[in-house]
Protein backbone atom coordinates (compact mmCIF):
# COMPACT_ATOMS: atom_id res chain seq x y z
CA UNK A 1 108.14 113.79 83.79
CA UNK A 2 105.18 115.41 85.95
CA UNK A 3 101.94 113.98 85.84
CA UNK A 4 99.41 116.13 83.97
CA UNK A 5 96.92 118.03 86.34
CA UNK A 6 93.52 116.62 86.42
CA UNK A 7 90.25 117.25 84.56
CA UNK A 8 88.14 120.34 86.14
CA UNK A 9 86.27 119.47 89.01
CA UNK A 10 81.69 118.71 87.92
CA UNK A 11 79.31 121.01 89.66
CA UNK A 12 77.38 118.20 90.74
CA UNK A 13 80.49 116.05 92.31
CA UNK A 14 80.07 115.18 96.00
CA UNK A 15 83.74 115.22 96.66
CA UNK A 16 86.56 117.22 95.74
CA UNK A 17 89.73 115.66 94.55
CA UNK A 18 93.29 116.74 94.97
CA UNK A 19 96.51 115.27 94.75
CA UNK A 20 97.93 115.07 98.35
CA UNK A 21 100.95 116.94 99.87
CA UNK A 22 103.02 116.64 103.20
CA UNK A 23 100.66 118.67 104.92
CA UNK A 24 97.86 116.08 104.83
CA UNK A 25 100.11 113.04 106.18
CA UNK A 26 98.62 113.10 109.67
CA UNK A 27 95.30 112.78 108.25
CA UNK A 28 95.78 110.51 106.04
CA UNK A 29 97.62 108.44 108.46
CA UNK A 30 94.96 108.44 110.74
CA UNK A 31 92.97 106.72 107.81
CA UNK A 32 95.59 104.54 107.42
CA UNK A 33 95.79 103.28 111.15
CA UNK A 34 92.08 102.79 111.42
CA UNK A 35 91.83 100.87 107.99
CA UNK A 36 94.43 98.44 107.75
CA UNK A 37 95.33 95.70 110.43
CA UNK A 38 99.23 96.02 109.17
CA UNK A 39 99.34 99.85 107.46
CA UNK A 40 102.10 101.88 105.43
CA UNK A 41 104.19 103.70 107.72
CA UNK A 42 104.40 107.42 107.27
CA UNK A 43 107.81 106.74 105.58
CA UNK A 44 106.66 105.02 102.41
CA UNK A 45 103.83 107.92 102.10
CA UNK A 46 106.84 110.42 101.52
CA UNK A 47 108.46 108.19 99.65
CA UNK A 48 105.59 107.66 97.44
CA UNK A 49 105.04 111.46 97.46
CA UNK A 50 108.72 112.06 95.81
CA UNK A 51 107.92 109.32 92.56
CA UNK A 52 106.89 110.83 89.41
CA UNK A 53 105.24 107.77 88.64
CA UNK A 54 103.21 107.94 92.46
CA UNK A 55 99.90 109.52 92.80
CA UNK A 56 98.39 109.92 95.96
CA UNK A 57 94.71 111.14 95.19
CA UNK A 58 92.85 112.43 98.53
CA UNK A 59 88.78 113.28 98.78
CA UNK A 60 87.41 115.77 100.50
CA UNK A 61 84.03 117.03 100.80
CA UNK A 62 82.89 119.14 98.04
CA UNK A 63 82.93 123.01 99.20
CA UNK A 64 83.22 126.63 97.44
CA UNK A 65 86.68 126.90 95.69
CA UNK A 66 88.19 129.43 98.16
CA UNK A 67 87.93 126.39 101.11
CA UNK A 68 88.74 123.71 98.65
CA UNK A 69 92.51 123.47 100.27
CA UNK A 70 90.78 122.81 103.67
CA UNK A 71 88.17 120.55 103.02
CA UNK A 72 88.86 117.55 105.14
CA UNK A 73 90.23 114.51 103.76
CA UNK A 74 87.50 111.31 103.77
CA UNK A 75 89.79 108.85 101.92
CA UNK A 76 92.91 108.72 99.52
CA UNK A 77 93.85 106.10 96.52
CA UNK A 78 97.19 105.82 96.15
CA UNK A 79 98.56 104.60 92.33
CA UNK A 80 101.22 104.41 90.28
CA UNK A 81 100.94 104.75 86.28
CA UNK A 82 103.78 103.34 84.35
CA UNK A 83 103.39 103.73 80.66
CA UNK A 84 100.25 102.47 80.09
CA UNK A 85 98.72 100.98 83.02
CA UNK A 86 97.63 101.84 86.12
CA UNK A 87 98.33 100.50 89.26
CA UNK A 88 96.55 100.34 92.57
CA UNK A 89 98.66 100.17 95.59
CA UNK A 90 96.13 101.35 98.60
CA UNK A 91 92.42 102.48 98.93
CA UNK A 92 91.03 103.93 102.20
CA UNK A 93 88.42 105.73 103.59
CA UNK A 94 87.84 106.92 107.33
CA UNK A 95 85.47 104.76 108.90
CA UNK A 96 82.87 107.32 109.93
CA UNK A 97 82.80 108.20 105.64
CA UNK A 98 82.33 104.99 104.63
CA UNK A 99 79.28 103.78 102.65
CA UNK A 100 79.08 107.26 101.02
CA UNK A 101 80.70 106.58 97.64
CA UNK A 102 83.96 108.12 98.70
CA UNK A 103 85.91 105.29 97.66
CA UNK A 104 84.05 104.57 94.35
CA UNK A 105 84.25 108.59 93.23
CA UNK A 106 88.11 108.24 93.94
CA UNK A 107 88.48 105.07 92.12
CA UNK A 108 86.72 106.75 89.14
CA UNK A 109 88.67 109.99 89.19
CA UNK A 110 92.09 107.82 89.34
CA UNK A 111 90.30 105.75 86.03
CA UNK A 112 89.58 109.33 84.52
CA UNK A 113 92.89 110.96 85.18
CA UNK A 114 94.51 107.67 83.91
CA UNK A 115 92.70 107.74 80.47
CA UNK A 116 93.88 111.57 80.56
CA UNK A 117 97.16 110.15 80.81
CA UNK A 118 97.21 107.54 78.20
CA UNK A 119 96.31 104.71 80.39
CA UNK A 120 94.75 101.51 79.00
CA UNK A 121 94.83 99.11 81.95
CA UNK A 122 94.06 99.02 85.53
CA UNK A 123 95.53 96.32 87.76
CA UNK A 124 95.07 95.39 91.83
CA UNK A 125 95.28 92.84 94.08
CA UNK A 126 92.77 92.52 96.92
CA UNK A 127 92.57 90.09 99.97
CA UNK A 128 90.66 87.27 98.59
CA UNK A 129 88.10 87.15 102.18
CA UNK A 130 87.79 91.28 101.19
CA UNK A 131 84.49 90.56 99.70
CA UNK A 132 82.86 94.21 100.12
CA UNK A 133 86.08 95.49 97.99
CA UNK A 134 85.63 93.27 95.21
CA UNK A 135 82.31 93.86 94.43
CA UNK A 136 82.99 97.35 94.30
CA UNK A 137 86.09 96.56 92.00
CA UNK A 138 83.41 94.55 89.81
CA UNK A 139 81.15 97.19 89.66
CA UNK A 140 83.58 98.99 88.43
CA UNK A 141 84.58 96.53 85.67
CA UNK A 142 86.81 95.01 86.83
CA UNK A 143 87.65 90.84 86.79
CA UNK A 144 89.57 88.50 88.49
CA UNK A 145 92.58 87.07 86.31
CA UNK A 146 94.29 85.43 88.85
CA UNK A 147 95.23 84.92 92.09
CA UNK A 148 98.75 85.30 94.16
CA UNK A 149 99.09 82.78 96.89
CA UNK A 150 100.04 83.78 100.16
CA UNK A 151 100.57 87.69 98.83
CA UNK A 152 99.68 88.88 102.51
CA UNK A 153 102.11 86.87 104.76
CA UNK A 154 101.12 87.95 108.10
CA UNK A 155 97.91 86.22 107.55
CA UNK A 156 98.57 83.71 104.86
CA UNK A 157 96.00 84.85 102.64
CA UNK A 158 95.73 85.00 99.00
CA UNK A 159 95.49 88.12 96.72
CA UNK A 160 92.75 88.07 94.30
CA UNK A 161 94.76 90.01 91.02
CA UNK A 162 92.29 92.22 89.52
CA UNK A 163 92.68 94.14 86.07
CA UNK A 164 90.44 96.68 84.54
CA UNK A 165 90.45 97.81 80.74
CA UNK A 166 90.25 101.88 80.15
């Protein structure tokens, strides 16, 4: 079953959204190096690219619709939706975008797409010391419901479970 496309982009929207292919993997790699102390390899993003369930969701600055396809990408939000919940795996945004909104407006267009979809629920889990990412999670109504010790082994810190209603 193939996701259903998403709503039409607003007039006023900053950013345009798009579902990512193969061609934007070194790009969004890139992102993925300079975010993460211990990132996804390029092999799990075409992995996640061949699931049904998998939705990688790249921004990219807002432009006329003929150079939509080359706007450059400013962050991605990778999710799954299984039945009736949504599920964040991975939220990043190039350095030199950040403090912008990017990752917000993609957060909301994965919420809006999900309702589309028949989503209810929202879950994530966050590093617990990621302090700038939960308040934005918060502000987005989300709460904390619990908390998995240990989730990130490299460091030995916990994971701060999140969940969201639609």
């Amino acid at each position: 079953m193939r996701r259903p496309a998403g709503p039409p982009p607003r007039a006023d929207a900053p950013f345009l959204f798009r579902e990512m292919t193969i061609e934007d993997l070194d790009r969004v790699m890139e992102i993925e190096l300079e975010a993460f102390a211990h990132p996804w390899s390029a092999e799990l993003f075409r992995r996640e690219l061949g699931h049904a369930w998998s939705t990688i969701l790249i921004a990219g600055e807002a432009r006329p619709a003929a150079e939509a396809r080359r706007a450059p990408v400013l962050g991605f939000v990778i999710y799954w939706l299984v039945h009736d919940e949504l599920h964040v795996l991975n939220v990043a945004v190039a350095p030199e975008e950040r403090r912008r909104g990017v990752a917000r407006a993609l957060l909301e267009e994965m919420t809006q797409r999900g309702r589309l979809a028949g989503a209810v629920l929202a879950t994530l889990e966050v590093r617990r010391s990621n302090r700038p990412a939960i308040a934005l999670y918060e502000s987005l109504g989300y709460r904390q419901v619990g908390v998995r010790p240990n989730y990130y082994v490299d460091e030995g810190e916990d994971a701060i479970i999140m969940n969201a209603d639609l």
